[in-house]
Protein backbone atom coordinates (compact mmCIF):
# COMPACT_ATOMS: atom_id res chain seq x y z
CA UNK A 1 -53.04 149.43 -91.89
CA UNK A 2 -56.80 148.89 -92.05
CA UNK A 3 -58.69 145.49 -91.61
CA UNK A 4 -58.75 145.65 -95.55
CA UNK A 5 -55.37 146.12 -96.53
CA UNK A 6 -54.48 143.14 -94.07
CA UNK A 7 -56.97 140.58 -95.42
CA UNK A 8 -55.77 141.35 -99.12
CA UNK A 9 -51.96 140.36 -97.75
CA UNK A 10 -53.53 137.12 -97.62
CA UNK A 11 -55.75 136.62 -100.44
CA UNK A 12 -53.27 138.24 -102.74
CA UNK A 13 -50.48 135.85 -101.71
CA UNK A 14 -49.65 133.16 -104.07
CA UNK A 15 -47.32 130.01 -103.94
CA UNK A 16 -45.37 131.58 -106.03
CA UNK A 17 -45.07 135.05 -104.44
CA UNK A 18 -46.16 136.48 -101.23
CA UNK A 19 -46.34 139.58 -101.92
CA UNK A 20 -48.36 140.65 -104.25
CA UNK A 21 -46.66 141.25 -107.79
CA UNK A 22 -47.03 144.38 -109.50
CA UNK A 23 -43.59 145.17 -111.54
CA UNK A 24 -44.23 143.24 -114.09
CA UNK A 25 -42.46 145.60 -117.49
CA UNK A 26 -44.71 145.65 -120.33
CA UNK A 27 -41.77 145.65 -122.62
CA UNK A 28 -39.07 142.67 -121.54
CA UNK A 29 -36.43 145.09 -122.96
CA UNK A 30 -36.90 147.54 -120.01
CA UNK A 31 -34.41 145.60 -117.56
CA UNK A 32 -34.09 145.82 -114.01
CA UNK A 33 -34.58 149.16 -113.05
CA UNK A 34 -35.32 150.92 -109.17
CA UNK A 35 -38.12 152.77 -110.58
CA UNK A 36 -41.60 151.62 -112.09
CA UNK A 37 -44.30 154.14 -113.28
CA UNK A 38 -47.53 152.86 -113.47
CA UNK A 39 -48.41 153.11 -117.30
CA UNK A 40 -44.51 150.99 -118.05
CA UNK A 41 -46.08 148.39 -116.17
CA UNK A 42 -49.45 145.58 -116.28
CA UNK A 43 -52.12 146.90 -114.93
CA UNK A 44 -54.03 146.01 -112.04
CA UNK A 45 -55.39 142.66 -112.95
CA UNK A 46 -58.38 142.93 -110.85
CA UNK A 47 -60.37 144.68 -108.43
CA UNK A 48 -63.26 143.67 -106.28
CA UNK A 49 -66.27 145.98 -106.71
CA UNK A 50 -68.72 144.60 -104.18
CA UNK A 51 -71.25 141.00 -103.72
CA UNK A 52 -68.86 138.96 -105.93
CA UNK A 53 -68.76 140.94 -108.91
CA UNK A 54 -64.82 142.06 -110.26
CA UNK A 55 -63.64 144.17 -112.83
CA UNK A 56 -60.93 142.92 -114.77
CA UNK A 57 -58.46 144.72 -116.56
CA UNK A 58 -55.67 141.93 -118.41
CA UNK A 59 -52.63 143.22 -120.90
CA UNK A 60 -52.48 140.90 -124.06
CA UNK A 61 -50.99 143.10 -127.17
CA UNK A 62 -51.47 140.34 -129.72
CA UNK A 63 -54.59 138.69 -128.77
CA UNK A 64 -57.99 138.70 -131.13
CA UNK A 65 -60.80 137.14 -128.79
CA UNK A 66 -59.96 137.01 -124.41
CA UNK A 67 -62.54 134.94 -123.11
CA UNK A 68 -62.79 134.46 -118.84
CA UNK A 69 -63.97 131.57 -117.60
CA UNK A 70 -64.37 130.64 -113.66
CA UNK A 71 -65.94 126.64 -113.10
CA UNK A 72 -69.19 127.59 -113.67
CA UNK A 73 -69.17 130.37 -116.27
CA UNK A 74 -67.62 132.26 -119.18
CA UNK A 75 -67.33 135.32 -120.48
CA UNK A 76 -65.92 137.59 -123.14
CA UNK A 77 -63.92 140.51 -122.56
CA UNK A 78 -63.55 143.95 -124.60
CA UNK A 79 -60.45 144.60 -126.31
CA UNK A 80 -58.61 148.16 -126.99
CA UNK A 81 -54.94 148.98 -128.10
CA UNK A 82 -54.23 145.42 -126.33
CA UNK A 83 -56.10 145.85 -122.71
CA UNK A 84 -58.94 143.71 -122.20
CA UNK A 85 -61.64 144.79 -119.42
CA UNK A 86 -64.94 143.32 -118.31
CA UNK A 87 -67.14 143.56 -114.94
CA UNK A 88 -68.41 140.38 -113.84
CA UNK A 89 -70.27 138.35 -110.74
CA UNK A 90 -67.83 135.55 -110.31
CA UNK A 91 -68.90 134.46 -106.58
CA UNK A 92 -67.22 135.03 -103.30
CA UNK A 93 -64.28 133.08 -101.84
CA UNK A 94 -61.34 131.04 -103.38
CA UNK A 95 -62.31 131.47 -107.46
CA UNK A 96 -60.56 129.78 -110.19
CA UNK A 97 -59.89 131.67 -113.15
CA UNK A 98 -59.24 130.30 -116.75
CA UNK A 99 -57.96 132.60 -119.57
CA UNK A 100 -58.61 131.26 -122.68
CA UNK A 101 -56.97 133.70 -125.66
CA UNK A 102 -57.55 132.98 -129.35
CA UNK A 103 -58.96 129.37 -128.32
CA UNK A 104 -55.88 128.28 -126.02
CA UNK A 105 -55.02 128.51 -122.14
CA UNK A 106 -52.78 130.56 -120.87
CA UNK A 107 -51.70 131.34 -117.16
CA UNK A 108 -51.80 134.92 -116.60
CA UNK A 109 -48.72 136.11 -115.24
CA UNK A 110 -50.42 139.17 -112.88
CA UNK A 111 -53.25 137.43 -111.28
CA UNK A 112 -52.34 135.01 -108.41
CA UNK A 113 -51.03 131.38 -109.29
CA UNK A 114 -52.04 128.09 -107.37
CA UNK A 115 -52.47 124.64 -108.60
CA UNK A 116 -55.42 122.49 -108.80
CA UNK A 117 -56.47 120.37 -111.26
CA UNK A 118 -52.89 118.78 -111.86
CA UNK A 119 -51.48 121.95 -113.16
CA UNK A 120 -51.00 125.45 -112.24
CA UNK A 121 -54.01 127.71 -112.17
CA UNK A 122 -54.55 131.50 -111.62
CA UNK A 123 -57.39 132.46 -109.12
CA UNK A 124 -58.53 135.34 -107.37
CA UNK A 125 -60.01 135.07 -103.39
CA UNK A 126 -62.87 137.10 -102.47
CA UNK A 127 -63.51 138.03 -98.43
CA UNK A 128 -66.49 137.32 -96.78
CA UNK A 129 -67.60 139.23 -93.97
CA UNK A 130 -65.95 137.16 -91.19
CA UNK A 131 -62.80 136.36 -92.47
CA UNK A 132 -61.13 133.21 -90.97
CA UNK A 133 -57.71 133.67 -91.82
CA UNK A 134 -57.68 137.72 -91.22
CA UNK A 135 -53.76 138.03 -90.08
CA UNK A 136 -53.97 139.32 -86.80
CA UNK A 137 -51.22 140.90 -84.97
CA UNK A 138 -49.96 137.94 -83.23
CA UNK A 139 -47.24 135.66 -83.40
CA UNK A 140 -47.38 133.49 -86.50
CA UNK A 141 -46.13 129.77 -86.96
CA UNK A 142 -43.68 128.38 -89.78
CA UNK A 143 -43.98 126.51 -92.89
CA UNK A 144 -41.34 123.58 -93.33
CA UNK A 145 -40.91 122.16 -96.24
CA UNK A 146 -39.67 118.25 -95.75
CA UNK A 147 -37.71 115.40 -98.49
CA UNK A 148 -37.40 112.02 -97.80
CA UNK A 149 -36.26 109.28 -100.24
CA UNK A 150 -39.83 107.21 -99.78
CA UNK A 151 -39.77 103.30 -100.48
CA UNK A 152 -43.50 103.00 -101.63
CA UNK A 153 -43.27 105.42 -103.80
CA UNK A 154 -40.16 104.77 -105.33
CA UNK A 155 -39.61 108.65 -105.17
CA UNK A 156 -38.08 111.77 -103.62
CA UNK A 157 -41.06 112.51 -101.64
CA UNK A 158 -41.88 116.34 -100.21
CA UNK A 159 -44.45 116.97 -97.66
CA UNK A 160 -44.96 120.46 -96.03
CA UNK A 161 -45.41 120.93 -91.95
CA UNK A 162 -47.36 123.75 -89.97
CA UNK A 163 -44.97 124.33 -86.70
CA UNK A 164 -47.54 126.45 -84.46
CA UNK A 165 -45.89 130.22 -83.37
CA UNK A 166 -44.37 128.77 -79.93
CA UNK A 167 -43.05 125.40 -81.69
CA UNK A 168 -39.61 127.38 -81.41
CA UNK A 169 -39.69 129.03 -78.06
CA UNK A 170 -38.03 127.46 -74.43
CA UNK A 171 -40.66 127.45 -71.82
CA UNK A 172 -39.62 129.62 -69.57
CA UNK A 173 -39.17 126.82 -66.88
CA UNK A 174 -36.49 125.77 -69.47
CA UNK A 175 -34.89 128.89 -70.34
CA UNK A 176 -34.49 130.22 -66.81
CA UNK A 177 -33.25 126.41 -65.66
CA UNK A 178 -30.75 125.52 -62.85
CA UNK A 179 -30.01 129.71 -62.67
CA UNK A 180 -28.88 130.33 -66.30
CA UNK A 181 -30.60 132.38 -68.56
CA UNK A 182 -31.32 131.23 -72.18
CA UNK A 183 -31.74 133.63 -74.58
CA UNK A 184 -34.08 132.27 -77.37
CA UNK A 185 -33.69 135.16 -79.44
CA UNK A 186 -33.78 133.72 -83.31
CA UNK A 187 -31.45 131.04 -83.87
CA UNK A 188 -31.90 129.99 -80.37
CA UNK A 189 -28.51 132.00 -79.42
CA UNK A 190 -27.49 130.40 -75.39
CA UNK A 191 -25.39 132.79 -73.08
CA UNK A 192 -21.60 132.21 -73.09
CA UNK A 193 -22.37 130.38 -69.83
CA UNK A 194 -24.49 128.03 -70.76
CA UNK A 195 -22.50 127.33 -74.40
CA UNK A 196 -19.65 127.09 -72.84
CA UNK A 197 -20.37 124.42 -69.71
CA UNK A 198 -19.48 120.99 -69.93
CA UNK A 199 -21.36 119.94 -67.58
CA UNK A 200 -25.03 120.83 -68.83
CA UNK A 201 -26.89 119.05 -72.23
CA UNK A 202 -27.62 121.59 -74.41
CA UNK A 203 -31.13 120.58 -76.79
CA UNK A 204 -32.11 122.67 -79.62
CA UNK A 205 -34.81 121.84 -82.40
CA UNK A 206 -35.23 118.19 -83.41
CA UNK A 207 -34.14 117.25 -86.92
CA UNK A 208 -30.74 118.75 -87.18
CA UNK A 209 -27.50 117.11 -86.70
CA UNK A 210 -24.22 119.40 -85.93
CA UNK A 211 -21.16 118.34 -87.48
CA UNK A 212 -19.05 115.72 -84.94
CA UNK A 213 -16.22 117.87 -84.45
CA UNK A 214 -18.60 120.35 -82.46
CA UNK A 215 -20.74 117.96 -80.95
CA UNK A 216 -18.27 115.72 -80.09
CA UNK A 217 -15.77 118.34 -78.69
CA UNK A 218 -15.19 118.86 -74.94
CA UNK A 219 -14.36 122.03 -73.12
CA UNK A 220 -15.52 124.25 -76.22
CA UNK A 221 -18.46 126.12 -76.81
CA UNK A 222 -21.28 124.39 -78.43
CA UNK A 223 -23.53 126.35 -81.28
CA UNK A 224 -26.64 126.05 -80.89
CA UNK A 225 -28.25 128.02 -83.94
CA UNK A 226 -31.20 127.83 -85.47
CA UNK A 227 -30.71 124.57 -88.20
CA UNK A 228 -28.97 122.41 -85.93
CA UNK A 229 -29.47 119.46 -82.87
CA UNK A 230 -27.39 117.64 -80.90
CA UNK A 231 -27.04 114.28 -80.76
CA UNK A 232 -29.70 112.18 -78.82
CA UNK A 233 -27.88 111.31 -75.54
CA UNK A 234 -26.92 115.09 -75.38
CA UNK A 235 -30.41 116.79 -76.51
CA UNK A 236 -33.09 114.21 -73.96
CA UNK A 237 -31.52 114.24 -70.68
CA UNK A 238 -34.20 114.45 -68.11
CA UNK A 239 -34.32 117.72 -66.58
CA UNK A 240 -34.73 119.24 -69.58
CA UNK A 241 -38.80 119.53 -70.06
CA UNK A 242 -39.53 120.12 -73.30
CA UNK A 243 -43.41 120.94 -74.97
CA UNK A 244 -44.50 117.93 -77.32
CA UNK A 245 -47.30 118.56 -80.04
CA UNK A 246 -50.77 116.61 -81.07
CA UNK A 247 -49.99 116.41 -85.25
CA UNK A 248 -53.29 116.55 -87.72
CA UNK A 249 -52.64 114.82 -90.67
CA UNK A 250 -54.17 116.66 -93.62
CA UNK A 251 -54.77 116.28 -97.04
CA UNK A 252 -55.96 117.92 -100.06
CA UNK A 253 -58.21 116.91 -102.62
CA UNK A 254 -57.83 115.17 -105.88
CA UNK A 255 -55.46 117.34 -108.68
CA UNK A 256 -53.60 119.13 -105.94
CA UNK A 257 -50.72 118.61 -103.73
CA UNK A 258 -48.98 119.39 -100.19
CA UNK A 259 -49.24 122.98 -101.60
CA UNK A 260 -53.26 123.39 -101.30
CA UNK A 261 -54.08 123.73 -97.75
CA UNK A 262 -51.29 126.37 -97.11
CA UNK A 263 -51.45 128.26 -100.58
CA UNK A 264 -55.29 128.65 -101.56
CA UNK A 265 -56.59 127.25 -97.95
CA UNK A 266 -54.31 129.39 -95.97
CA UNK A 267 -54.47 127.23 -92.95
CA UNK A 268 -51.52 128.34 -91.55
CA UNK A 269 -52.90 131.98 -90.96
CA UNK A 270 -56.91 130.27 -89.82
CA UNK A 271 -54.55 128.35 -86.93
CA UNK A 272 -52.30 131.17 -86.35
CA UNK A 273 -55.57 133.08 -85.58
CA UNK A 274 -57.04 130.31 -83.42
CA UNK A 275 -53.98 129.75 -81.37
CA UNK A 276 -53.25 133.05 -80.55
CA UNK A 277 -57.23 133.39 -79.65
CA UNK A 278 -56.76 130.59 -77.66
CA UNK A 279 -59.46 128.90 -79.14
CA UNK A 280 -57.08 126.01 -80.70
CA UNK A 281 -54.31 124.05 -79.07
CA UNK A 282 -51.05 124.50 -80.90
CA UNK A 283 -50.82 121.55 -83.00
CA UNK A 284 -48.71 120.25 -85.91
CA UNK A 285 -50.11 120.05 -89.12
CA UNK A 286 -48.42 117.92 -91.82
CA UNK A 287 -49.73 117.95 -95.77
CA UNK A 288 -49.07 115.09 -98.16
CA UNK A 289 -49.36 114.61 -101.51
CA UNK A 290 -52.12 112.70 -102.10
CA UNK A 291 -52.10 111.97 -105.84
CA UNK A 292 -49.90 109.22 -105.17
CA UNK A 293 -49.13 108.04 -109.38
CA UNK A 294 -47.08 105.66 -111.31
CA UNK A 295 -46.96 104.55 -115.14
CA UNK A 296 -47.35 101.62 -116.83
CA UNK A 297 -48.02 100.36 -120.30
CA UNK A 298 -48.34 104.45 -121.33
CA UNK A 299 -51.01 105.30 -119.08
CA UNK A 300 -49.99 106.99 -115.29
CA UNK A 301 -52.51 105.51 -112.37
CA UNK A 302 -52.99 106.89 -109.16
CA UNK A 303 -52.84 104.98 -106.14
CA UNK A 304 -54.63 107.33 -103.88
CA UNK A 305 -56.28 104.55 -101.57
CA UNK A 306 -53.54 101.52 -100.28
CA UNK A 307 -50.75 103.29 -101.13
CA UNK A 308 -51.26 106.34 -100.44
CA UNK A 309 -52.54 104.46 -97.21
CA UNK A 310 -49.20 102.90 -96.64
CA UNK A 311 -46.96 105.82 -97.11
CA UNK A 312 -48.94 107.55 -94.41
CA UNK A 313 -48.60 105.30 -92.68
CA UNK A 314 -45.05 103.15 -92.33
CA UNK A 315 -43.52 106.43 -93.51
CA UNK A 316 -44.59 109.75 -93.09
CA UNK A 317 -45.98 108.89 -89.27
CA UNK A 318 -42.97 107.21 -88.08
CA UNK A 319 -40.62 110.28 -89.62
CA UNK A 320 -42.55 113.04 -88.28
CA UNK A 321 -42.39 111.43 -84.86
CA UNK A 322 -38.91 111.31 -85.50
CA UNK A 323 -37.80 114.61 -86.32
CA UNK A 324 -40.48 116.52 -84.36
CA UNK A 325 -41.58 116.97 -80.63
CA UNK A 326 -44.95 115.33 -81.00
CA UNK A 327 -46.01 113.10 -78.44
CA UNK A 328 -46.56 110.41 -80.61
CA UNK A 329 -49.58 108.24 -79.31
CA UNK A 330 -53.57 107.89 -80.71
CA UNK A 331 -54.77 110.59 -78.54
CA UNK A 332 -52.69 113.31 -80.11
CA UNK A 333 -53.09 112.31 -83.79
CA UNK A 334 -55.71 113.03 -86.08
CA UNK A 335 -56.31 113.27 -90.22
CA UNK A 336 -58.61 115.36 -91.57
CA UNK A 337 -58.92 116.10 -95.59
CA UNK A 338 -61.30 117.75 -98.12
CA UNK A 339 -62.91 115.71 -101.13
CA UNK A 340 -60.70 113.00 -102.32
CA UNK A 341 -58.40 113.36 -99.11
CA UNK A 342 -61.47 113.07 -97.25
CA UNK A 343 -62.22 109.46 -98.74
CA UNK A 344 -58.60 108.71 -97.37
CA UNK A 345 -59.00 110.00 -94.05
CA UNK A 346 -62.00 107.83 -93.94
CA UNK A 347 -59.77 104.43 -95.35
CA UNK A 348 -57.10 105.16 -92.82
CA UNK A 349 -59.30 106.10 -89.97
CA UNK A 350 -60.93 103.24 -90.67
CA UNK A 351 -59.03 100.40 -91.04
CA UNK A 352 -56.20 102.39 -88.44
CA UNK A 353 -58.17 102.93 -85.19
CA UNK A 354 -55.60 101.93 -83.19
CA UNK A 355 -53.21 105.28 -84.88
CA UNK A 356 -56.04 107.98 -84.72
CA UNK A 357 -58.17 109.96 -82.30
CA UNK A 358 -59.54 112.45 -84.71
CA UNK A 359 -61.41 112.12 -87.92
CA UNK A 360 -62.24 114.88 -90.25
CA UNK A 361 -64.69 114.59 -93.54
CA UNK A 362 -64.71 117.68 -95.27
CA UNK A 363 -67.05 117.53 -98.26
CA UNK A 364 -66.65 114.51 -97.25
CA UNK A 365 -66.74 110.88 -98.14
CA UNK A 366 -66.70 107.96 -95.93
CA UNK A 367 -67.11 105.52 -99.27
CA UNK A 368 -64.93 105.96 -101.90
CA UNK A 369 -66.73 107.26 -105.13
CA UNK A 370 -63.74 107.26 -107.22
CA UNK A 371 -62.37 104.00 -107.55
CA UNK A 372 -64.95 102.03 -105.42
CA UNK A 373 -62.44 100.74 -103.16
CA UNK A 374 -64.86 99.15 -100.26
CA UNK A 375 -62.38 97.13 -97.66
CA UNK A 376 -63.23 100.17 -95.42
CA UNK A 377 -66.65 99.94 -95.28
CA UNK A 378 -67.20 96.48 -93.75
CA UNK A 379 -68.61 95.75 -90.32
CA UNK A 380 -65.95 95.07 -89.06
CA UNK A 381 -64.18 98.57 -88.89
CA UNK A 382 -67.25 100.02 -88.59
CA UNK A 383 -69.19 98.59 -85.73
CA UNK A 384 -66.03 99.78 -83.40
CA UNK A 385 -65.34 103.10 -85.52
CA UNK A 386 -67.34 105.23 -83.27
CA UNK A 387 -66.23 103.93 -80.10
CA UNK A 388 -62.57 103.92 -81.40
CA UNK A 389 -62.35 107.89 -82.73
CA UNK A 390 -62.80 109.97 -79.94
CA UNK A 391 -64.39 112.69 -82.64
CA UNK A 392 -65.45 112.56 -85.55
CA UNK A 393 -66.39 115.54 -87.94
CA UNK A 394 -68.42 115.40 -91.34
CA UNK A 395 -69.71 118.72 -93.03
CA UNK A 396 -70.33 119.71 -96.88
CA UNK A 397 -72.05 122.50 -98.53
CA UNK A 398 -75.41 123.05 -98.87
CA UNK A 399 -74.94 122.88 -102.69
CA UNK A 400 -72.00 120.54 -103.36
CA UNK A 401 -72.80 118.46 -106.54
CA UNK A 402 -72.15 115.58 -104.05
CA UNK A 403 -74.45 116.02 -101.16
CA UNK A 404 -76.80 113.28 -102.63
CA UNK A 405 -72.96 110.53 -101.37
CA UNK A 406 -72.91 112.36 -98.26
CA UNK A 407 -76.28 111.77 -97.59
CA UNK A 408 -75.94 108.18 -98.52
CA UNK A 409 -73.20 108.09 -95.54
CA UNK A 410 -75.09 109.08 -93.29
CA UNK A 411 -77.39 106.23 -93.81
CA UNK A 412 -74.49 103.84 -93.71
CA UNK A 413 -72.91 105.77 -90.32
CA UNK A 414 -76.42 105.60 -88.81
CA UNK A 415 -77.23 102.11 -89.86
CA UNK A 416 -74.11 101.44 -87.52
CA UNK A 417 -74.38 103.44 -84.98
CA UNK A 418 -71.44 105.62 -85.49
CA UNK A 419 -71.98 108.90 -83.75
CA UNK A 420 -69.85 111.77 -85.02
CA UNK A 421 -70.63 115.77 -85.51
CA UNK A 422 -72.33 116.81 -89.03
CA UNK A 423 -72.55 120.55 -90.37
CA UNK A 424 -74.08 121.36 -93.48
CA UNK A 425 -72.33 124.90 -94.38
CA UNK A 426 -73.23 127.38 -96.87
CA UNK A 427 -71.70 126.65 -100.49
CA UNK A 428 -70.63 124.23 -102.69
CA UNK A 429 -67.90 122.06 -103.27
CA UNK A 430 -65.23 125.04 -102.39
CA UNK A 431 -62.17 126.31 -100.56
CA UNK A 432 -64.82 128.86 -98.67
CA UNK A 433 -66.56 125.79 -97.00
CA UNK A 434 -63.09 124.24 -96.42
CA UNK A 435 -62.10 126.95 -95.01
CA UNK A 436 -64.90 126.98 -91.95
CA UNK A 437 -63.87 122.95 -92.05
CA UNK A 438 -60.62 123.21 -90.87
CA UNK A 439 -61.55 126.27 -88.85
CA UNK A 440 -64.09 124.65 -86.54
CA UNK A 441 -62.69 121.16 -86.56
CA UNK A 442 -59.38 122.77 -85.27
CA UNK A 443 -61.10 123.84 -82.31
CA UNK A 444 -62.18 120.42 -81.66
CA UNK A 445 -59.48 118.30 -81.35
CA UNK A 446 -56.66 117.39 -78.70
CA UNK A 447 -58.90 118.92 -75.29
């Protein structure tokens, strides 16, 4: 497979599908059949033709007038016998893609689906020459999605957490300990030996419980699968060494969720790359959902600033520390977040100095210019910030519609004294500059 074919895994991969989807029937009466010839199904929705231009190529039998519109542009597309085609320079990187038919939105079912915007959005991703999250042939790390009942919200409350490649492999100190071999084959499978011992603690992965009857039971083997944990006295005893985790704290920007940095940032694959390159430490990453809402009198607010800053912070800190192997002290925690989330890593890094080492802006606010909450900003937190945060990071794109409020930060940051690192990238307020964000920042932290 050529170095084509494996960045287009990525960029054609969708929350919604992986792999890319091309079986869609034109007619709904076809059923499910083993066998799809090209001209029963849609088309190819799109295909890159070179320097951000794309030819599209959509199937809509009963529509009069297609129009395609991206964030900064529209345009019209030719209709015959119910395929609509066009060529046209839409830009490079992560590009959102409206189709308007007859005057109302639709979500195309054969391009790829994110959300953004609060709602669900197709988009297309175009390469650049260096490609940060190119999938290498290396080991790659694991998405967990994580409920909790949270008592700020009010809510069942999801957040989603990067576990780097090795989060799931014994050391080999550990697997080859006191003369018994471990076999950490998937589902962390232990030789009869070691199952089967009384006298040795068996520990598996943190956050899984197995039912009392087997942990409790003496003189019978104990399963250790992948899924389950033993119970606290039997999984910490002290000979047993195992690797603890720095955790980055990351978050989104405004109209997304939990979903962004791993569906259209595909921050999973930029770390996987790192790590294996050795040019990141293996960290855990943990995504929130930002847009923090409630209703009242028929309207629905967002609480993106205080609470938002005290679910981080009573709740989601205090259970990932609990479930995970993180080593759960200032000097191995960071947050880090693009546009709005970047306004609340500045609030929490803030006003939290005593809970964070590492501070990422991306696109980046330190003041927040969307509700002009300012209980950050005072001299108080900020004539210790830079002493406080071992690092912190600020970068934005050369033509963001908001450079003119990241240049008035750095007249506040230098006013007091606050040194940090700031990069001024190529592009504007997009996933391509987030994208270099998160993949040099990454290789800044925890060392």
């Amino acid at each position: 497979m050529n170095k084509e074919m494996l960045n287009r895994e990525i960029s054609d991969s969708s929350g919604l599908s992986f792999r890319r989807t091309n079986m869609i029937p034109l007619d709904d009466s076809m059923g499910p059949v083993m066998h799809y010839p090209y001209d029963k199904v849609y088309p190819k929705a799109y295909e890159a033709t070179g320097k951000g231009t794309v030819r599209f190529h959509l199937y809509l039998p009963n529509a009069h007038k297609v129009v395609l519109r991206t964030l900064t542009d529209e345009y019209e597309l030719c209709g015959e016998n119910g395929r609509w085609k066009g060529e046209f320079f839409v830009g490079v990187g992560f590009v959102v893609i409206f189709i308007i038919v007859d005057g109302s939105d639709m979500l195309y079912p054969a391009l790829p689906i994110g959300f953004g915007g609060n709602r669900p959005i197709n988009y297309i991703e175009l390469g650049e020459e260096e490609n940060r999250e190119e999938p290498v042939r290396c080991s790659h790390g694991t998405i967990s999605m994580d409920y909790f009942n949270s008592k700020v919200t009010g809510k069942l409350e999801r957040i989603y957490v990067y576990l780097p490649p090795d989060y799931y492999t014994l050391s080999d100190e550990v697997r080859q300990s006191e003369g018994h071999a471990l076999r950490c084959a998937p589902g962390y499978t232990l030789s009869d030996e070691v199952r089967q011992s009384e006298g040795h603690a068996l520990r598996c992965a943190p956050g899984y419980t197995l039912p009392d009857e087997v942990r409790q039971s003496e003189g019978h083997a104990l399963r250790c699968a992948l899924g389950y944990t033993l119970s606290d006295e039997v999984r910490q005893p002290e000979e047993w060494i195992r690797k603890k985790y720095p955790v980055l704290y990351l978050q989104h920007g405004h109209g997304e969720n939990e979903t962004a940095w791993v569906n259209q940032g595909k921050v999973n694959f930029i770390l996987d790359k790192l790590i294996s390159e050795k040019r990141a430490e293996p960290m855990i990453v943990v995504m929130c959902n930002g847009m923090v809402s409630y209703e009242q009198d028929e309207e629905i607010f967002v609480g993106a600033v205080e609470e938002f800053e005290e679910f981080l912070t009573t709740e989601v800190i205090p259970y990932v520390e609990r479930k995970y192997r993180t080593f759960g002290d200032k000097a191995h925690r960071g947050m880090a977040g693009l546009s709005m989330g970047s306004m609340q890593t500045s609030v929490i890094t803030l006003k939290h100095q005593d809970l964070f080492d590492y501070a990422g802006i991306f696109s980046g606010f330190v003041r927040d210019v969307l509700s002009g909450y300012e209980k950050h900003v005072q001299a108080e937190y900020l004539n210790t910030y830079g002493e406080n945060i071992k690092y912190i990071f600020r970068a934005i794109g050369n033509q963001d519609i908001f450079l003119p409020y990241f240049y008035d930060d750095d007249r506040l940051l230098e006013e007091y004294h606050v040194e940090h690192e700031r990069v001024i990238y190529a592009g504007a307020h997009e996933w391509m500059v987030w994208q270099r964000c998160i993949h040099d920042f990454a290789q800044r932290i925890f060392k």
